[in-house]
C-alpha atoms as a PDB file:
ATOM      1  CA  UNK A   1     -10.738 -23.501-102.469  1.00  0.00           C
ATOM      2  CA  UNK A   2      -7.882 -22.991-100.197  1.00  0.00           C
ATOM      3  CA  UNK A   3      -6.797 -19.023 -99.692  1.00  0.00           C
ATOM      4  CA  UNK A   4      -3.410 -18.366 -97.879  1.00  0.00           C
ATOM      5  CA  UNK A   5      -1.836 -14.841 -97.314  1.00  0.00           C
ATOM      6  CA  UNK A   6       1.300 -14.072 -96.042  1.00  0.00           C
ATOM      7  CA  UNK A   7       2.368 -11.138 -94.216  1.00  0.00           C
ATOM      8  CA  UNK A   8       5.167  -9.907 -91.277  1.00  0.00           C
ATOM      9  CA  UNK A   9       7.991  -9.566 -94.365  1.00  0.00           C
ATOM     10  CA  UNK A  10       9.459  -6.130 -93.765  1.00  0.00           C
ATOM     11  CA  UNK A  11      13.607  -4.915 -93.444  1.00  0.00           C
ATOM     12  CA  UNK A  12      15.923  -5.569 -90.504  1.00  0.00           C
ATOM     13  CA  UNK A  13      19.170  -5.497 -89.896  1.00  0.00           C
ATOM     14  CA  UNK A  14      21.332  -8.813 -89.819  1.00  0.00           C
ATOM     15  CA  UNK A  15      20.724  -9.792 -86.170  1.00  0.00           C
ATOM     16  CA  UNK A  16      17.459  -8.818 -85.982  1.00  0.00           C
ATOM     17  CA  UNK A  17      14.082 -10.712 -85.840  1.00  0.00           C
ATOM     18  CA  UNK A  18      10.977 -11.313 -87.613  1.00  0.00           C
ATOM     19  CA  UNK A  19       7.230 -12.995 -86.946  1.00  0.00           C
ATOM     20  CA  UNK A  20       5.861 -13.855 -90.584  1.00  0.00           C
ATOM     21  CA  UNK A  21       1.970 -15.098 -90.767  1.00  0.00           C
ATOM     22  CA  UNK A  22       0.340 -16.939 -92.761  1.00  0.00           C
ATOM     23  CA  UNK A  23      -3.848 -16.667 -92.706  1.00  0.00           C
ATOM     24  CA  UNK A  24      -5.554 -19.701 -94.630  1.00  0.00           C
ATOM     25  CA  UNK A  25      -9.330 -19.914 -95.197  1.00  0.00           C
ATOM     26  CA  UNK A  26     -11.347 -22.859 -96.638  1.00  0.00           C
ATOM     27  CA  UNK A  27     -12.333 -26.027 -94.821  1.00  0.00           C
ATOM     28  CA  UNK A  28      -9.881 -28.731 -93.195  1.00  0.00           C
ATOM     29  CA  UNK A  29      -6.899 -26.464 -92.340  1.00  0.00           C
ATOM     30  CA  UNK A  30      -6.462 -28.706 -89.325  1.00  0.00           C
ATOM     31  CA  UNK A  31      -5.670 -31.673 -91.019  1.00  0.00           C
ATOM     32  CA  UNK A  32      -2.922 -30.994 -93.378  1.00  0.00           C
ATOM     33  CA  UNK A  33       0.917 -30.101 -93.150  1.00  0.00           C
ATOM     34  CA  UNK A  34       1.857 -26.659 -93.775  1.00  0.00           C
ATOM     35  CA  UNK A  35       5.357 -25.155 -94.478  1.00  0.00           C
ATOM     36  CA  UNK A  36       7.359 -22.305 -95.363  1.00  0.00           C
ATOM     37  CA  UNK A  37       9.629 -21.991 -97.806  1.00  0.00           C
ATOM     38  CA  UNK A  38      11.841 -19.186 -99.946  1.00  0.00           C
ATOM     39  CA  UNK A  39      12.464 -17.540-103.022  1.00  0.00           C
ATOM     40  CA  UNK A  40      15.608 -15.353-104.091  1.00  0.00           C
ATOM     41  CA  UNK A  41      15.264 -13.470-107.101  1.00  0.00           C
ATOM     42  CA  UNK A  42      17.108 -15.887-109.850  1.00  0.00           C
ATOM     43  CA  UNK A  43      16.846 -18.873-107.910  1.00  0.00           C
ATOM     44  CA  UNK A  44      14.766 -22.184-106.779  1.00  0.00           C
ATOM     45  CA  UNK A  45      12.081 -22.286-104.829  1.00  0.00           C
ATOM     46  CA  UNK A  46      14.409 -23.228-101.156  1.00  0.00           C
ATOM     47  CA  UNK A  47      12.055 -25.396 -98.435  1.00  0.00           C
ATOM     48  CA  UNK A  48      12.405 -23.465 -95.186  1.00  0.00           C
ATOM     49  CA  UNK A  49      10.364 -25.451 -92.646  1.00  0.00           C
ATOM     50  CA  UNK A  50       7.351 -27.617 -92.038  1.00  0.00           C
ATOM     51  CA  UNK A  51       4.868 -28.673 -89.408  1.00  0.00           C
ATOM     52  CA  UNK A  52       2.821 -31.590 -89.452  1.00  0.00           C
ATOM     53  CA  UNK A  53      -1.091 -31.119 -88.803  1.00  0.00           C
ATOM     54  CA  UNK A  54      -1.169 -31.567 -85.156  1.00  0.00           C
ATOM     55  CA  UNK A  55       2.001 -29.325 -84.802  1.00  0.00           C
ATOM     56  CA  UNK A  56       3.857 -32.706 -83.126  1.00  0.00           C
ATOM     57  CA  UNK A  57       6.507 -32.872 -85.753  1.00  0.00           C
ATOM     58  CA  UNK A  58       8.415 -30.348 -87.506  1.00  0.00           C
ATOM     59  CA  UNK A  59      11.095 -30.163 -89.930  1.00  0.00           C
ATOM     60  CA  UNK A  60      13.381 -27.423 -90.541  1.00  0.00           C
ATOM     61  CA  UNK A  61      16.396 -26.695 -93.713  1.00  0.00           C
ATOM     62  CA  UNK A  62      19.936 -26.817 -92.265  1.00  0.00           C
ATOM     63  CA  UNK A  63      20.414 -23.366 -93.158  1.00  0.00           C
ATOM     64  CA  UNK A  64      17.672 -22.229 -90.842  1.00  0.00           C
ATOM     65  CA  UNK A  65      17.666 -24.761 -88.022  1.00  0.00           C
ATOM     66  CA  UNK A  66      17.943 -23.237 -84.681  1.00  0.00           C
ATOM     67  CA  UNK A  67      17.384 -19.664 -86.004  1.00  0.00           C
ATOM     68  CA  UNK A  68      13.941 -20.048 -87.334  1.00  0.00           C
ATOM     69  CA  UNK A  69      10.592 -21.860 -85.588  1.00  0.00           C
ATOM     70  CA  UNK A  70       7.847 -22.969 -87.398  1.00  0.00           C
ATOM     71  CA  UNK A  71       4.434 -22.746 -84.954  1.00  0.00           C
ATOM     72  CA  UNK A  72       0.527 -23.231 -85.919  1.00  0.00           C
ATOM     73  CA  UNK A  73      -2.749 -22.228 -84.386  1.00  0.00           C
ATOM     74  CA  UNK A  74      -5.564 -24.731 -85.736  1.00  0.00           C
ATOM     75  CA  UNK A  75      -7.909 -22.451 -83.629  1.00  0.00           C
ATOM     76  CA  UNK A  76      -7.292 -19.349 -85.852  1.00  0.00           C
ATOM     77  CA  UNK A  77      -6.153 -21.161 -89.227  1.00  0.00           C
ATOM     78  CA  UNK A  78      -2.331 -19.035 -88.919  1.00  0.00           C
ATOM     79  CA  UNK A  79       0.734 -20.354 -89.576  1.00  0.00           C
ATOM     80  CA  UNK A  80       3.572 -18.636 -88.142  1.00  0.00           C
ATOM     81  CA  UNK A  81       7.589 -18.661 -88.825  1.00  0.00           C
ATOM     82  CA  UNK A  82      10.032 -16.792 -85.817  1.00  0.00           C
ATOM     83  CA  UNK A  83      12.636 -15.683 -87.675  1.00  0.00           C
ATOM     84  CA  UNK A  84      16.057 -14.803 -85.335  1.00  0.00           C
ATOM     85  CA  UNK A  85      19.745 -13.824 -85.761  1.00  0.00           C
ATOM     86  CA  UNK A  86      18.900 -12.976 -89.196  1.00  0.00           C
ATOM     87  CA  UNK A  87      21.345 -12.872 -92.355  1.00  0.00           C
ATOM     88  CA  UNK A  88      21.640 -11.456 -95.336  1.00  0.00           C
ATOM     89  CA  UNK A  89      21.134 -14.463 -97.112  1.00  0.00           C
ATOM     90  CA  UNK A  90      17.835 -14.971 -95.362  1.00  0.00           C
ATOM     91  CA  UNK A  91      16.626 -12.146 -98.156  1.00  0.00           C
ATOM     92  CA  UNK A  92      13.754 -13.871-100.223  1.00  0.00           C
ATOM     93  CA  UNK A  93      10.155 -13.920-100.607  1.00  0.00           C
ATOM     94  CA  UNK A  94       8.695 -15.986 -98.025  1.00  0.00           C
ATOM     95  CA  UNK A  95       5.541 -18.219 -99.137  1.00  0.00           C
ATOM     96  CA  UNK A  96       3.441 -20.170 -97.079  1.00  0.00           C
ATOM     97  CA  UNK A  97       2.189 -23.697 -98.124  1.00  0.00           C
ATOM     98  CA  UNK A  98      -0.318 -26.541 -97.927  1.00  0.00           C
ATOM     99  CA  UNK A  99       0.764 -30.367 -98.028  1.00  0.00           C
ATOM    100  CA  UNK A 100      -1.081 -32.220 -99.696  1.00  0.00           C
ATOM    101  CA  UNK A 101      -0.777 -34.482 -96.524  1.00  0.00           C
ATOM    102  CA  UNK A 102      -1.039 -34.831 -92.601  1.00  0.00           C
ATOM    103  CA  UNK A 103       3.213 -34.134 -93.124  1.00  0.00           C
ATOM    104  CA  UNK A 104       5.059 -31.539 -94.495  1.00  0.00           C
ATOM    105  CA  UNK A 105       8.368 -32.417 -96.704  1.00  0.00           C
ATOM    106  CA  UNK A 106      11.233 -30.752 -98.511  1.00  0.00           C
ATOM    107  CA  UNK A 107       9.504 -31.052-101.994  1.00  0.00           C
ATOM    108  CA  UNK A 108       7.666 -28.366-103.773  1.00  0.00           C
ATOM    109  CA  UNK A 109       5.745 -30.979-106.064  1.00  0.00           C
ATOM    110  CA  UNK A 110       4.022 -32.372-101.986  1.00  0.00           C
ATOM    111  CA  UNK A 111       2.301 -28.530-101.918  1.00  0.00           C
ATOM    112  CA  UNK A 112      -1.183 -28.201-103.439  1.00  0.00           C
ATOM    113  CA  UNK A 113      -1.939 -24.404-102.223  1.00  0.00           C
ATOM    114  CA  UNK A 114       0.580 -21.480-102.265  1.00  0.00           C
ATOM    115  CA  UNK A 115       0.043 -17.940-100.781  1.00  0.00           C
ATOM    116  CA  UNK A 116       1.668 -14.903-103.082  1.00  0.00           C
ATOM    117  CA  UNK A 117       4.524 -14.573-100.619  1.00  0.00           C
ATOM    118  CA  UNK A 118       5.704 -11.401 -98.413  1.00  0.00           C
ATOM    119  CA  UNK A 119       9.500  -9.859 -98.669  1.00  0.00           C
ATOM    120  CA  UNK A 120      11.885 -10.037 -96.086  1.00  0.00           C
ATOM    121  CA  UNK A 121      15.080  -8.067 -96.949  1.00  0.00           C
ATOM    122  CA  UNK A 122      17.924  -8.445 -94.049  1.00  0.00           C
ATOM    123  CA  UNK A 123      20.736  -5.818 -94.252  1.00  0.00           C
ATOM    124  CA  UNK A 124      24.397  -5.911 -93.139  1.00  0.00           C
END
């Protein structure tokens, strides 16, 4: 069984920054994609960003790209997401995910493992 847990969520002001974690446990965490995604109250499930499993290739939402960096550390089984220039509409849950693959995609349905998520709340 795959465990992930999220944490780092807190509230900033729109400019400001944020380091969100994720910690999985269980075997193999090496050799599958993990992403990030987002949920507003009200509103889909939003795909954030991805890294593959040797942290080669990532993949990163429109909305996000060249704000946000998705990073992993096989060694210590963390995903990370650098969060910068914040904006309000960055204000979701955050969850952290497992692909069911060596890739990570767009689509919820390619995610076999979900943490419970952590707030992040970004104020004008």
């Amino acid at each position: 069984q795959v465990q992930l847990e999220e944490s780092g969520g807190g509230l900033v002001q729109a400019g400001g920054s944020l380091r969100l974690s994720c910690a999985a446990s269980g075997r193999f965490f090496s050799g599958y994609g993990m992403a990030w995604f987002r949920q507003a109250p009200g509103t889909e499930r939003e795909f954030v960003a991805s890294v593959s499993r040797s942290a080669t290739v990532t993949y990163y939402a429109d909305s996000v790209k060249g704000r946000f960096t998705i990073s992993r550390d096989n060694a210590k089984n963390t995903l990370y997401l650098q969060m910068n220039s914040l904006k309000p509409e960055d204000t979701a849950v955050y969850l952290c995910a497992r692909s069911k693959s060596i890739w990570g995609t767009a689509v919820v349905s390619e995610y076999d493992y979900w943490g419970q998520g952590t707030q992040v709340t970004v104020s004008s």
